[in-house]
Structure formats: C-alpha cells, structure tokens
C-alpha atoms as a PDB file:
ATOM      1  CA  UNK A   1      33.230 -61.428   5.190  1.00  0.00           C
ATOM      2  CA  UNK A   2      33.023 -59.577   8.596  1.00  0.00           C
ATOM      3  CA  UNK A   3      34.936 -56.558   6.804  1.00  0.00           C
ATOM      4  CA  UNK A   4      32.105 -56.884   4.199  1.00  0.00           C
ATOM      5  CA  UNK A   5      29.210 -57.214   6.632  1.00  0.00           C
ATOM      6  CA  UNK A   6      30.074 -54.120   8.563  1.00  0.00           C
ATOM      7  CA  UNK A   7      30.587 -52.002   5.226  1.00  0.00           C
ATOM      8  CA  UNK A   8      26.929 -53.398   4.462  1.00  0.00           C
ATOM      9  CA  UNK A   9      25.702 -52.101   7.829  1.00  0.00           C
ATOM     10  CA  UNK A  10      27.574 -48.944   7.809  1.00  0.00           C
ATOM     11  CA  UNK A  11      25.861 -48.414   4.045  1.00  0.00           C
ATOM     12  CA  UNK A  12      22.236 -49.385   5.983  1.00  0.00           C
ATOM     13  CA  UNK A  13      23.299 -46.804   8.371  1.00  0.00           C
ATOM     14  CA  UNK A  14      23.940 -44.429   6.292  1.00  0.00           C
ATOM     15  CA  UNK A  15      20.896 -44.474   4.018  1.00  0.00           C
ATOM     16  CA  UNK A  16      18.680 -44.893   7.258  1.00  0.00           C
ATOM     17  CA  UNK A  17      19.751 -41.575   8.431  1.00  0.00           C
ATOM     18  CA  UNK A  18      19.702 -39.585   5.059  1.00  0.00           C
ATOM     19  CA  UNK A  19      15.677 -41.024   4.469  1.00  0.00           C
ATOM     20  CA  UNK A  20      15.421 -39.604   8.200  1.00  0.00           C
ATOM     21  CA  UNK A  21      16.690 -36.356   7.546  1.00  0.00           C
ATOM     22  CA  UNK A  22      14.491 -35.933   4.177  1.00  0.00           C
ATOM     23  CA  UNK A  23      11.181 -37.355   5.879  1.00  0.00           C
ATOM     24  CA  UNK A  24      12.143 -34.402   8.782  1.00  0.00           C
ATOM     25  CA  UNK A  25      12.906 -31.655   6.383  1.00  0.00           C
ATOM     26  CA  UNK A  26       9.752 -32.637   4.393  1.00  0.00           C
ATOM     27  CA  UNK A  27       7.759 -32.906   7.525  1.00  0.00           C
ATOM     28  CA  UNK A  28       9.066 -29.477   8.874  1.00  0.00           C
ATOM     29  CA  UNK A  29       8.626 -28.004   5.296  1.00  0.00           C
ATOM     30  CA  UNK A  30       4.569 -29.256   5.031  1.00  0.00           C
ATOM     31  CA  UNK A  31       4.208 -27.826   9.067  1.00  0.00           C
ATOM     32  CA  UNK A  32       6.135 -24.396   8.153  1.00  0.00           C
ATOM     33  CA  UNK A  33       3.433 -24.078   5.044  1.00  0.00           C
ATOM     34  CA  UNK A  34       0.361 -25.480   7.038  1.00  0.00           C
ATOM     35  CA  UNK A  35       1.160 -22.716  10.066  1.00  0.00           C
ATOM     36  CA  UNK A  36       1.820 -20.059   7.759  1.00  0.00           C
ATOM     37  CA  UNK A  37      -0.917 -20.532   5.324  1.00  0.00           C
ATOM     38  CA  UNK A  38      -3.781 -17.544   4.753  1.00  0.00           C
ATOM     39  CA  UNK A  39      -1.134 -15.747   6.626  1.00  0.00           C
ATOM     40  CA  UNK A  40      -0.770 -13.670   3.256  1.00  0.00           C
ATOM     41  CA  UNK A  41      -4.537 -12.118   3.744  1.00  0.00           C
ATOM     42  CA  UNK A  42      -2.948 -10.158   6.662  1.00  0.00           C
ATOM     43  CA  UNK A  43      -0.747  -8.305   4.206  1.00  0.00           C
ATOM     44  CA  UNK A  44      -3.320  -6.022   2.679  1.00  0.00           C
ATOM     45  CA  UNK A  45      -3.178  -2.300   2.853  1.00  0.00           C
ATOM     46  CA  UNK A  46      -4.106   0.556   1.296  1.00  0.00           C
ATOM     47  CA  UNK A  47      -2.363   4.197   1.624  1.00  0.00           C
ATOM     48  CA  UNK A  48      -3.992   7.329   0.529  1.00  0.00           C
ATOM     49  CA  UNK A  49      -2.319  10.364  -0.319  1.00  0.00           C
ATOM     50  CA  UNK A  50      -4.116  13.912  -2.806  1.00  0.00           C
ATOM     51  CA  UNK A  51      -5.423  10.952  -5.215  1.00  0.00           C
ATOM     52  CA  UNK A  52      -2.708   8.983  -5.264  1.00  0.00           C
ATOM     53  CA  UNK A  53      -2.816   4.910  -3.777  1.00  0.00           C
ATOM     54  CA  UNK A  54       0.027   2.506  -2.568  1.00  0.00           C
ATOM     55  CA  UNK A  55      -0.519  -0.775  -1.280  1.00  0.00           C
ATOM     56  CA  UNK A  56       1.948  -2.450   1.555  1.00  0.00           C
ATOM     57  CA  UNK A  57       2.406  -4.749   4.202  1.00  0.00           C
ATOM     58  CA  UNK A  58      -0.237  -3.878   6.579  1.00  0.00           C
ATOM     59  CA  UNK A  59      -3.114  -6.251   7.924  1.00  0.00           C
ATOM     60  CA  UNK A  60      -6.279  -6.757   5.524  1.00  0.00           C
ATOM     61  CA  UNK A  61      -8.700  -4.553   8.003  1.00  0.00           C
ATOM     62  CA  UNK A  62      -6.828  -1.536   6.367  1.00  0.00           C
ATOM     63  CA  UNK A  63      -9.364  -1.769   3.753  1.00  0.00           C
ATOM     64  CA  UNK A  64     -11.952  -2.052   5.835  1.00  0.00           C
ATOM     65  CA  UNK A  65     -12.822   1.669   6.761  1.00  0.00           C
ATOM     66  CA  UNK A  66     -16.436   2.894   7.740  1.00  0.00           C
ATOM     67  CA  UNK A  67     -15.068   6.331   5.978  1.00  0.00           C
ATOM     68  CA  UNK A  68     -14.754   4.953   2.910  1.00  0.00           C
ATOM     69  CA  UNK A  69     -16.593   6.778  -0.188  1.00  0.00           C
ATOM     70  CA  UNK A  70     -19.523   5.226  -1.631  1.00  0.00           C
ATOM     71  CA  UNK A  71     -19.600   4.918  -5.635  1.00  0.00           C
ATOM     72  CA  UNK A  72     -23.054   5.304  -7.400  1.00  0.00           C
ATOM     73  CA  UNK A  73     -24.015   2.774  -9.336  1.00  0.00           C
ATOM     74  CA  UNK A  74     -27.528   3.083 -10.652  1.00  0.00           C
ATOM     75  CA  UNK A  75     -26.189   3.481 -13.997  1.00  0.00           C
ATOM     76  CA  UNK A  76     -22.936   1.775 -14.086  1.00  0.00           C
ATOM     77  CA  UNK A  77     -22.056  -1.913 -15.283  1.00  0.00           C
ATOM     78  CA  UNK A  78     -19.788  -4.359 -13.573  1.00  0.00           C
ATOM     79  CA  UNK A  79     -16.738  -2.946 -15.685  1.00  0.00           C
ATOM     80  CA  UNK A  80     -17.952   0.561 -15.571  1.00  0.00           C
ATOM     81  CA  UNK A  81     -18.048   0.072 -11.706  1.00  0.00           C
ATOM     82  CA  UNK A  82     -14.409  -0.881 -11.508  1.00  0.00           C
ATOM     83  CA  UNK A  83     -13.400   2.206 -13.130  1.00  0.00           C
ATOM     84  CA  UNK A  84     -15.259   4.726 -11.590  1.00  0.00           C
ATOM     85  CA  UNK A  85     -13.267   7.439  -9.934  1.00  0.00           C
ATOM     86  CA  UNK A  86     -15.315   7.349  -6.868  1.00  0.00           C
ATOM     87  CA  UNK A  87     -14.708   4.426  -4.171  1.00  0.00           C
ATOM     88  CA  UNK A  88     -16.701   1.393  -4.829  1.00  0.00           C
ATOM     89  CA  UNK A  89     -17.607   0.764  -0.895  1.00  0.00           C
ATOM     90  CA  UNK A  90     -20.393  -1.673   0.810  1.00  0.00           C
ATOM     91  CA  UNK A  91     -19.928  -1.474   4.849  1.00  0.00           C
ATOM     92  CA  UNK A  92     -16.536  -2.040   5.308  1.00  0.00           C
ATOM     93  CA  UNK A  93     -15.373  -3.312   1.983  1.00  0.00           C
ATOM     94  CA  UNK A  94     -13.552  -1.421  -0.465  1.00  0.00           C
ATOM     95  CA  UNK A  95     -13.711  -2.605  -3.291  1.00  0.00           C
ATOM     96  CA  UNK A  96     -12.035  -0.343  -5.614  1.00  0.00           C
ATOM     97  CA  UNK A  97      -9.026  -0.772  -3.125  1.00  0.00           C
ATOM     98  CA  UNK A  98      -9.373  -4.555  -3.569  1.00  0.00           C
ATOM     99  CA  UNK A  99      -9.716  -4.463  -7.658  1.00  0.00           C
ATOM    100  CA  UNK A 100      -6.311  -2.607  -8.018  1.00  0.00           C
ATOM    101  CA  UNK A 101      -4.714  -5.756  -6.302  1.00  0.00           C
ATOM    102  CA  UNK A 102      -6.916  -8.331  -8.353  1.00  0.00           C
ATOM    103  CA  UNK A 103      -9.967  -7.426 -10.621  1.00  0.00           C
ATOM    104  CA  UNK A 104     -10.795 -11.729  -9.966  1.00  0.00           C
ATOM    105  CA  UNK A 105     -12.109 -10.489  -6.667  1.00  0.00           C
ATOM    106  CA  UNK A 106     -15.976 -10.077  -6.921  1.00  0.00           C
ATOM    107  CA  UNK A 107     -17.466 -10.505  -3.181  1.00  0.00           C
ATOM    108  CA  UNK A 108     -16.560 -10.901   0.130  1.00  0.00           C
ATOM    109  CA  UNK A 109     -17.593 -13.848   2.400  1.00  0.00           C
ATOM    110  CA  UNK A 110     -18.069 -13.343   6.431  1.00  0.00           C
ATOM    111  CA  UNK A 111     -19.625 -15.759   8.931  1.00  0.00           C
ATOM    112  CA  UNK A 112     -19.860 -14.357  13.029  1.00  0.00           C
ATOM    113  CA  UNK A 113     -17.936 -15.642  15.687  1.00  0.00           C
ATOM    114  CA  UNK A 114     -15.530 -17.580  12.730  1.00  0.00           C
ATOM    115  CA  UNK A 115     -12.176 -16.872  11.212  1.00  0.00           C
ATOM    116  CA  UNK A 116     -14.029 -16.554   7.266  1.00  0.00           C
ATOM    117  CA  UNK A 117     -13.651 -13.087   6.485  1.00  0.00           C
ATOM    118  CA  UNK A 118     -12.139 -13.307   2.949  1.00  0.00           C
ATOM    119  CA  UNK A 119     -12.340 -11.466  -0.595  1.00  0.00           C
ATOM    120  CA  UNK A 120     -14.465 -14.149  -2.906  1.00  0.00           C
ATOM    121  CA  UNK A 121     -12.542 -14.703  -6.215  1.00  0.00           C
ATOM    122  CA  UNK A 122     -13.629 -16.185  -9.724  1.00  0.00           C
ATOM    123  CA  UNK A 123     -11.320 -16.868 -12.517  1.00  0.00           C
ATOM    124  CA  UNK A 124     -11.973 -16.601 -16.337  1.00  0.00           C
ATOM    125  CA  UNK A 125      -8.930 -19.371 -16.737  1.00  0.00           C
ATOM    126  CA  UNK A 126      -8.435 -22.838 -15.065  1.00  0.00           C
ATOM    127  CA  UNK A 127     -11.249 -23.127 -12.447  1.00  0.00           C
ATOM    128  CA  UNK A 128      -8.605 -24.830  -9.848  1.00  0.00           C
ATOM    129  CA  UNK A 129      -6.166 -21.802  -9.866  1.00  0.00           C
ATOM    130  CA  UNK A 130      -7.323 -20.144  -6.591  1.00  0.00           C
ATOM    131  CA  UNK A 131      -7.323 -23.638  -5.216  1.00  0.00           C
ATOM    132  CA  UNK A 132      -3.364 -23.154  -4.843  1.00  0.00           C
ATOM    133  CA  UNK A 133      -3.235 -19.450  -5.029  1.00  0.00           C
ATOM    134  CA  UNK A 134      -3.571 -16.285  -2.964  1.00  0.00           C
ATOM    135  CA  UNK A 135      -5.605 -13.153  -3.959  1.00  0.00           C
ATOM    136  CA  UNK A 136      -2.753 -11.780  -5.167  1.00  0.00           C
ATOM    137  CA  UNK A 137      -2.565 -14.580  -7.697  1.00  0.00           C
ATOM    138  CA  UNK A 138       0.986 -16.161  -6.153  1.00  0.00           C
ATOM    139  CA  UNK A 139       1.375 -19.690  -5.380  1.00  0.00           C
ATOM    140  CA  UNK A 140       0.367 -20.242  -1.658  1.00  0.00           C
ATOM    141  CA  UNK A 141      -0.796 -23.589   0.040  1.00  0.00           C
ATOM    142  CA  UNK A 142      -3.915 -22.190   1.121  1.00  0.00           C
ATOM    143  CA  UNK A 143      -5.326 -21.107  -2.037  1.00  0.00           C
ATOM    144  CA  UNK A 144      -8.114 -18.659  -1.650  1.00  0.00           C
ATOM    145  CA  UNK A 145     -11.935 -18.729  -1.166  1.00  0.00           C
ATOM    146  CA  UNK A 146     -13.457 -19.075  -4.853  1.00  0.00           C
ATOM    147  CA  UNK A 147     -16.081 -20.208  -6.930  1.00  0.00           C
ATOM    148  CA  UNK A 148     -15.926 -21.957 -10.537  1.00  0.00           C
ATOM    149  CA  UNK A 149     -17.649 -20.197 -13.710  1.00  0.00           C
ATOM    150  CA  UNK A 150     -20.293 -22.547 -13.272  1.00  0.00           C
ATOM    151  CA  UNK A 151     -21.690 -20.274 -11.342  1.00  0.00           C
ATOM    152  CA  UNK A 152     -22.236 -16.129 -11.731  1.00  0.00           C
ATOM    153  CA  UNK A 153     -20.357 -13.764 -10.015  1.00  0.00           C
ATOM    154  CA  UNK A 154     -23.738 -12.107  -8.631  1.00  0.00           C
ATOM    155  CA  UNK A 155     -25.103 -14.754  -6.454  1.00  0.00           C
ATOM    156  CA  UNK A 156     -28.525 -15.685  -8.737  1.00  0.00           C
ATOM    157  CA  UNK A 157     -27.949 -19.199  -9.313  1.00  0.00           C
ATOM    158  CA  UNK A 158     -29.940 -21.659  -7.429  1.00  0.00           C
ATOM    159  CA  UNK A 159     -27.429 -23.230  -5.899  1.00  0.00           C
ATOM    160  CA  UNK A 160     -23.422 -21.128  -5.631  1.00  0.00           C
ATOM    161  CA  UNK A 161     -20.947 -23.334  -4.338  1.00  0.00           C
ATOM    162  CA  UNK A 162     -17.767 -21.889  -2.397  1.00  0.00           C
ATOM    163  CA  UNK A 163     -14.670 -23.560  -2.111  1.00  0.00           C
ATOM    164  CA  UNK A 164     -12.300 -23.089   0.862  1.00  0.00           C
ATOM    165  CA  UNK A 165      -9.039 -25.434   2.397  1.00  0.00           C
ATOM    166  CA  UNK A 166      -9.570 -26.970   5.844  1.00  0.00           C
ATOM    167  CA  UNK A 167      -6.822 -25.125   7.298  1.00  0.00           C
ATOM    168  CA  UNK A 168      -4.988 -26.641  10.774  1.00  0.00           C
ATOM    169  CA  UNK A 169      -4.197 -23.662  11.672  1.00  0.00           C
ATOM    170  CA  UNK A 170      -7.364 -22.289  11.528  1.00  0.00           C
ATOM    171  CA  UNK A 171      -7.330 -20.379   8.279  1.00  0.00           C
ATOM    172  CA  UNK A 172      -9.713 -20.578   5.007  1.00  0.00           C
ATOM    173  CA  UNK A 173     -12.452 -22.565   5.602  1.00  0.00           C
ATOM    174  CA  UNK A 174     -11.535 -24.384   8.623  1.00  0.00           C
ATOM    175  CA  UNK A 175     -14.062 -22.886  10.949  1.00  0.00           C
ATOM    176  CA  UNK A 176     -17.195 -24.327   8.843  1.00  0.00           C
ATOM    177  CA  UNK A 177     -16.142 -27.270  11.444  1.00  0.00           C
ATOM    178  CA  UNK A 178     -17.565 -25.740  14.270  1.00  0.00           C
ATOM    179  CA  UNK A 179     -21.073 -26.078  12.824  1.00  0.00           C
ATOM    180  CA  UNK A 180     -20.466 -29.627  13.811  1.00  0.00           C
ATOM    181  CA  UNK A 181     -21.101 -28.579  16.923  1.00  0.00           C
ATOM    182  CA  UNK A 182     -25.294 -28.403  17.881  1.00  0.00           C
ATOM    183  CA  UNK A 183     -24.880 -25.144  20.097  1.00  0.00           C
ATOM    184  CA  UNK A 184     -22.365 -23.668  17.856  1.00  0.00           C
ATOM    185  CA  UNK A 185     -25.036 -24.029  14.997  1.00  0.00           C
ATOM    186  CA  UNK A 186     -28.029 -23.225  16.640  1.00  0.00           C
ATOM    187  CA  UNK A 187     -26.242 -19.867  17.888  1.00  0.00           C
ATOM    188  CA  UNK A 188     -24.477 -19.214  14.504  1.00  0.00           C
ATOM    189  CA  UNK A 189     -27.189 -18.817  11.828  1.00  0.00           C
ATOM    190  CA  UNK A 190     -26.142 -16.151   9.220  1.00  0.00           C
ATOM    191  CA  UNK A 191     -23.453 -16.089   6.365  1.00  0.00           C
ATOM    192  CA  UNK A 192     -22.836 -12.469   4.867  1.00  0.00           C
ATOM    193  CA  UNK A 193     -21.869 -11.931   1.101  1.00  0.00           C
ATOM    194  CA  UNK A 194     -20.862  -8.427   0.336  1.00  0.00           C
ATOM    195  CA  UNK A 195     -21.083  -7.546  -3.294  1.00  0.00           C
ATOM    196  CA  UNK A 196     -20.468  -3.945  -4.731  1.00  0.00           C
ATOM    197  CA  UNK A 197     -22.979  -3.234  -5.007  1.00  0.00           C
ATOM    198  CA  UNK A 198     -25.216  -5.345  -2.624  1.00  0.00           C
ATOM    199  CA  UNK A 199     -25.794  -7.201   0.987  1.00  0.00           C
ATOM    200  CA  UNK A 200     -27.138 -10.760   0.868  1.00  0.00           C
ATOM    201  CA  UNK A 201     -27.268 -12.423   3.768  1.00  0.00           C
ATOM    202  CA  UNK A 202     -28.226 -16.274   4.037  1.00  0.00           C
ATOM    203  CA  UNK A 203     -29.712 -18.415   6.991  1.00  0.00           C
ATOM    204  CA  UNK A 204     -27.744 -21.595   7.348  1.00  0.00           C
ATOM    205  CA  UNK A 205     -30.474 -24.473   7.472  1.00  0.00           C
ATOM    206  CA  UNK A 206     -27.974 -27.542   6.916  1.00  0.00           C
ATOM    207  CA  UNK A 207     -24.365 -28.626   7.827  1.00  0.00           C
ATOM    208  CA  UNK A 208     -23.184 -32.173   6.919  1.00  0.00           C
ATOM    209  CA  UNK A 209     -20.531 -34.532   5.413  1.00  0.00           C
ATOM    210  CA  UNK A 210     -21.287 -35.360   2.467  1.00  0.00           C
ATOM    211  CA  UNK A 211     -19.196 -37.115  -0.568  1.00  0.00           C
ATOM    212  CA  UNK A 212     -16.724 -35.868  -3.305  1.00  0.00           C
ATOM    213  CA  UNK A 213     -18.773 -35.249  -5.962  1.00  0.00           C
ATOM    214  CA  UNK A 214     -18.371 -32.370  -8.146  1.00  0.00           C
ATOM    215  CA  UNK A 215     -22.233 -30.506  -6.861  1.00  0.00           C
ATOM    216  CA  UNK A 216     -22.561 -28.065 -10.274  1.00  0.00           C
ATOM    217  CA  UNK A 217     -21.955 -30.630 -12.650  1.00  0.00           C
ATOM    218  CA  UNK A 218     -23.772 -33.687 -10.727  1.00  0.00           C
ATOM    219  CA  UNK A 219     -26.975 -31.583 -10.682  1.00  0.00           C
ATOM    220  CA  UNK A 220     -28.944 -29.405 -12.901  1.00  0.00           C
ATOM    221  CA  UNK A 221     -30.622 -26.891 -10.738  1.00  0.00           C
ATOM    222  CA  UNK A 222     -32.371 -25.240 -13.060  1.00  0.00           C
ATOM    223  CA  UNK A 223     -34.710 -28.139 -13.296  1.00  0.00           C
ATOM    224  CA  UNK A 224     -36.854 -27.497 -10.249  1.00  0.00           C
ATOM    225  CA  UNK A 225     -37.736 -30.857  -9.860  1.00  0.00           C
ATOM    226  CA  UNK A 226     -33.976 -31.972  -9.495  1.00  0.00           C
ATOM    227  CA  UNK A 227     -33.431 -29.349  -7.194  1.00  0.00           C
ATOM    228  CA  UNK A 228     -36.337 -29.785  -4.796  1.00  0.00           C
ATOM    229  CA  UNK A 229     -34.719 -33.981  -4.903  1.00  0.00           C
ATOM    230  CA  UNK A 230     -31.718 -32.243  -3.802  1.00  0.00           C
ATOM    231  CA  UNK A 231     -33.317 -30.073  -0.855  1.00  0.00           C
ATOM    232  CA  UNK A 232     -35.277 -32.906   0.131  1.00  0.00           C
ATOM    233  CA  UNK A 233     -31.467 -34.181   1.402  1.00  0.00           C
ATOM    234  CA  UNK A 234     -30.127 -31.376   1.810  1.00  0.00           C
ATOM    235  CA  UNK A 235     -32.441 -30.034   4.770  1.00  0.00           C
ATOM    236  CA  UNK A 236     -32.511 -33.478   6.513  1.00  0.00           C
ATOM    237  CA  UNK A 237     -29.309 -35.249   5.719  1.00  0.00           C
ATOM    238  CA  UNK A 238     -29.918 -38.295   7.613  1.00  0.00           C
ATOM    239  CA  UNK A 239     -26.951 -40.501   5.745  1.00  0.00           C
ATOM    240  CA  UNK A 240     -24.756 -38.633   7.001  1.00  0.00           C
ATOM    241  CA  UNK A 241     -22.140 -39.770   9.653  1.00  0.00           C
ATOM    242  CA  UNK A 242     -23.171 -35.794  11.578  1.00  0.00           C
ATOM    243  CA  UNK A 243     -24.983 -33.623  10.703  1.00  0.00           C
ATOM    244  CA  UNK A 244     -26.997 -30.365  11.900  1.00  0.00           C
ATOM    245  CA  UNK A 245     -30.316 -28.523  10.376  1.00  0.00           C
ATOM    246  CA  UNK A 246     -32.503 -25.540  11.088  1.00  0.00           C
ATOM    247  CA  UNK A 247     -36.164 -25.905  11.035  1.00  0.00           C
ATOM    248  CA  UNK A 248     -36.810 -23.666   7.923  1.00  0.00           C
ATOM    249  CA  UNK A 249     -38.881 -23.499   4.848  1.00  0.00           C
ATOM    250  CA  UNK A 250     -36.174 -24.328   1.851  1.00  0.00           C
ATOM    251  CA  UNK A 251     -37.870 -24.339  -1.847  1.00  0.00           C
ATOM    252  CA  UNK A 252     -36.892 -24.812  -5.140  1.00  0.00           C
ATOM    253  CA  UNK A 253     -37.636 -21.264  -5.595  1.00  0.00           C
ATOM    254  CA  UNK A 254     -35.146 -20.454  -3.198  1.00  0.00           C
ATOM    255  CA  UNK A 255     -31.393 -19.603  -3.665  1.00  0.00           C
ATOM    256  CA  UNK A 256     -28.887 -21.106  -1.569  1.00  0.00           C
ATOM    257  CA  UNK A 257     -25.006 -21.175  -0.849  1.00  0.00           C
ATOM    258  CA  UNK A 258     -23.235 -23.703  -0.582  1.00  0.00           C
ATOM    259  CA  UNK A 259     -19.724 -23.886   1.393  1.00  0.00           C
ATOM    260  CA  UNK A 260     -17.828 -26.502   0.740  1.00  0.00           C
ATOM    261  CA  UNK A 261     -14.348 -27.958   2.639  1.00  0.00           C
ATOM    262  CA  UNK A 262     -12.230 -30.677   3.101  1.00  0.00           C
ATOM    263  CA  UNK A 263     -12.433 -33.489   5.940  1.00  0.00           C
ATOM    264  CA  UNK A 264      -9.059 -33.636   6.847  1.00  0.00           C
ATOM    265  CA  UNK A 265      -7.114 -36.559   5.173  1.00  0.00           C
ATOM    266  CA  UNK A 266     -10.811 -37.999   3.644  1.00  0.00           C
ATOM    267  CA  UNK A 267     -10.175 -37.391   0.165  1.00  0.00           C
ATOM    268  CA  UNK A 268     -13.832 -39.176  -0.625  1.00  0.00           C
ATOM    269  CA  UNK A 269     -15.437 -36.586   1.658  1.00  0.00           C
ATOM    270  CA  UNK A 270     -16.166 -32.866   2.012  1.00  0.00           C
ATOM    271  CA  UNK A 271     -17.943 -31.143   4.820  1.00  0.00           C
ATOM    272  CA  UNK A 272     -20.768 -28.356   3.573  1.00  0.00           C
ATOM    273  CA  UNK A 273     -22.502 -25.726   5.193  1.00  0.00           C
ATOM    274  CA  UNK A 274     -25.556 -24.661   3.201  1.00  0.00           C
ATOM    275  CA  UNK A 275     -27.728 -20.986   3.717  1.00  0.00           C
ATOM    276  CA  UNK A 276     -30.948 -19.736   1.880  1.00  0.00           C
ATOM    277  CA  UNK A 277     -31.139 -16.097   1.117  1.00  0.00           C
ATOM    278  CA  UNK A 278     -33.175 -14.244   3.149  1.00  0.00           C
ATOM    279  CA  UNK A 279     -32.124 -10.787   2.143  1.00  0.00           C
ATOM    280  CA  UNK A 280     -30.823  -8.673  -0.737  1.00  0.00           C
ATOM    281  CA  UNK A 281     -30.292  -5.309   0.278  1.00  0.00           C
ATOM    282  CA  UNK A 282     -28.525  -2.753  -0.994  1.00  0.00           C
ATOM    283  CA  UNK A 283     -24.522  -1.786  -0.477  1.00  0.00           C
ATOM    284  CA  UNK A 284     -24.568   0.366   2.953  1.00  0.00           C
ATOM    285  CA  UNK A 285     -21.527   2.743   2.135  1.00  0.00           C
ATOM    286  CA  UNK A 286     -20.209   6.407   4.184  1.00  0.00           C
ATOM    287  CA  UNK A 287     -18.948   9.126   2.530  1.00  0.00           C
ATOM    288  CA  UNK A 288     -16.213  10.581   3.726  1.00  0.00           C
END
C-alpha cells in the first residue's frame, strides 16, 4: 500500500509540474506576443534608386518624407490613382509607397500626443481579417487598424467606425485610453485622416464605454431621425461608468468617426472615442 501511495504521489508530482511548465510556457508565449505586437509597423521602408523601389527592414517614418512627389489627381479614379507613375503623396504619407506593400491600405489615422499613427486598411474578403493581421497581410496578434465594408473607403458615411486592439504595450489603439483622462481630453481635441487624395480632420466631442454591440448593423444612419437618437447619447453619455464630452454642436447632418477598442478583459464592453468633421481639405504634397 505505502509502495502504492508514494507511486500515486510521485504520479501527482509529476503531472503538477508538467501543467506548471505548460501554464509558464503559455504565459511567456501570450507576454512575448503582447510585448512584441504592432512591433511589425516599425519595419516599413522604402529605397529609391533611377526608378527602381525596394522595400526593407527600416522603421515606418521612411515613408514619411516631406520630399515626396505629389500625384495629380483631378482626373484620376481610385484605381487610376494607384497606378499613376507619379507619387501619390498627402503631407507625409506616401501612398504609392504604401500600395506596393498592400493595395487594402486606403488612409492613414493620427491622433497628437498618442502612439496611433497607422495605415487604415479595408478588406474586400472576411471583414475580421485585419483583426488578426498586419498590413502586410501576415498573421500578427495585433491585427491592424481597419474598417468593415459597411462603411466606404472615403470617409462619407454618417457614422465610420475604426477598429483597433487595446494593446499593453501601448500599441494599436491603446492610447484612445488616455481620453479617459479630463485634461488629457480637453487638451487633445483633433483626430487626422489622411486620404490620397484629401485631409479630414475631426474634433473629438465624446469618449465613453459603451457595450459590445456591433454599431453599423445596430443602427441605420441614414435615417436621420435614428441618427440624431444616437447623438442625443452619444454627446452626453451619462450611462456610462466614465465618460468625457466637448461642448460642440453635433447634427445629424454631420459626419463623425468613430474609434472603437477593447476594455481590457471586458468582452461585453468597448471603449469609443467619437470626432465630427470639421474639415476636408485637400492632400498637401512637395515635389521633389
């Protein structure tokens, strides 16, 4: 019996330390991932040599060059634009650079005195794809900033909803936290979207928790009446649990962008930061 009891014990033992070892490995695999996600959006580069272009490891500000050529497009499409020789440039975007990695990136999001500062891609396949994949379309933990076809690709929707990871270490969409800060939000008011071939820039008037439901599909806000019901909450979200807004005129005749993240380990919940457009400008690009 003792002989048995012991071989019991040792077998306990034994299994005790093996779960160990696999709940370590698993932890240290899911902190490796978490600390190196986004990290891939520092890998983008551009090399230019007598009309020829390479792209290695480099950080992403290598396409961002105030020498960059400007493309005219007063009488180009969206896929004429893409294959124009000249450089398809707004401030310090290049886009042409950025279509020969991935022709799904349309725009390019930046908020001051934040980490965002990421291409803006749109799939014609599975809607989730960029939720798990980098702009390069490989499999990466941190997905990518996106939007769904529900939406256009040039911003005139009432309402275009962003998607982004909450990031620990800082990466994605992680920063849209900080608006849960008063003085952070009162100091921080703008959102930038570049597009080829324009400059919109957006006040933020609202940050808030809010729950998991799907926005584009729970709302039709092309009925004006729906959305002015929805910007009657959305510019004084009192429900929530925190929540921040700007003292600014919102209509249904308005467009607005929404940015929407995770709350940490909250699956029911997601944390949005919402801007009107206050300007559409067009692309400011240098030739060289």
């Amino acid at each position: 019996m003792k002989k048995d009891r012991k071989k019991l014990w040792a077998a306990v033992w034994v299994v005790s330390i093996v779960l160990v070892i696999t709940a370590l490995s698993v932890l240290c695999i899911y902190l490796y991932r978490m600390y190196t996600a986004g990290k891939s959006y520092d890998d983008i580069s551009l090399i230019m040599s007598e009309g020829r272009t390479e792209t290695q490891d480099a950080p992403i500000s290598s396409l961002m060059s105030e020498t960059d050529t400007a493309a005219d497009f007063s009488e180009a499409s969206e896929t004429d634009s893409k294959t124009k020789k000249s450089d398809a440039v707004n401030g310090d975007v290049n886009f042409t650079e950025l279509w020969k990695i991935n022709t799904d990136i349309y725009a390019w999001i930046s908020i001051p005195n934040t980490n965002i500062n990421y291409p803006v891609l749109q799939t014609d396949g599975d809607d989730a794809f960029y939720l798990e994949h980098n702009y390069k379309k490989e499999y990466e933990f941190a997905g990518s900033i996106y939007t769904e076809k529900l939406n256009r690709k040039d911003f005139s929707d009432p309402n275009t909803v962003l998607y982004g990871h909450n990031m620990l270490n800082g990466t994605m969409f992680r920063h849209l936290h900080n608006f849960r800060d008063p003085d952070f939000f009162a100091a921080n008011p703008y959102i930038y979207i570049y597009l080829p071939e324009r400059t919109l820039t957006y006040e933020i008037f609202s940050a808030y928790e809010y729950d998991d439901r799907h926005i584009l599909y729970s709302f039709d806000f092309n009925d004006k009446q729906v959305f002015a019901e929805y910007l009657d909450y959305a510019t004084n979200p009192t429900n929530s649990m925190m929540y921040n807004t700007r003292d600014i005129s919102v209509t249904a005749d308005d467009k607005i962008i929404t940015l929407s993240t995770c709350l940490g380990n909250i699956d029911t919940s997601r944390y949005l930061v919402q801007g009107v457009l206050i300007s559409d400008e067009p692309a400011k690009a240098n030739k060289q």
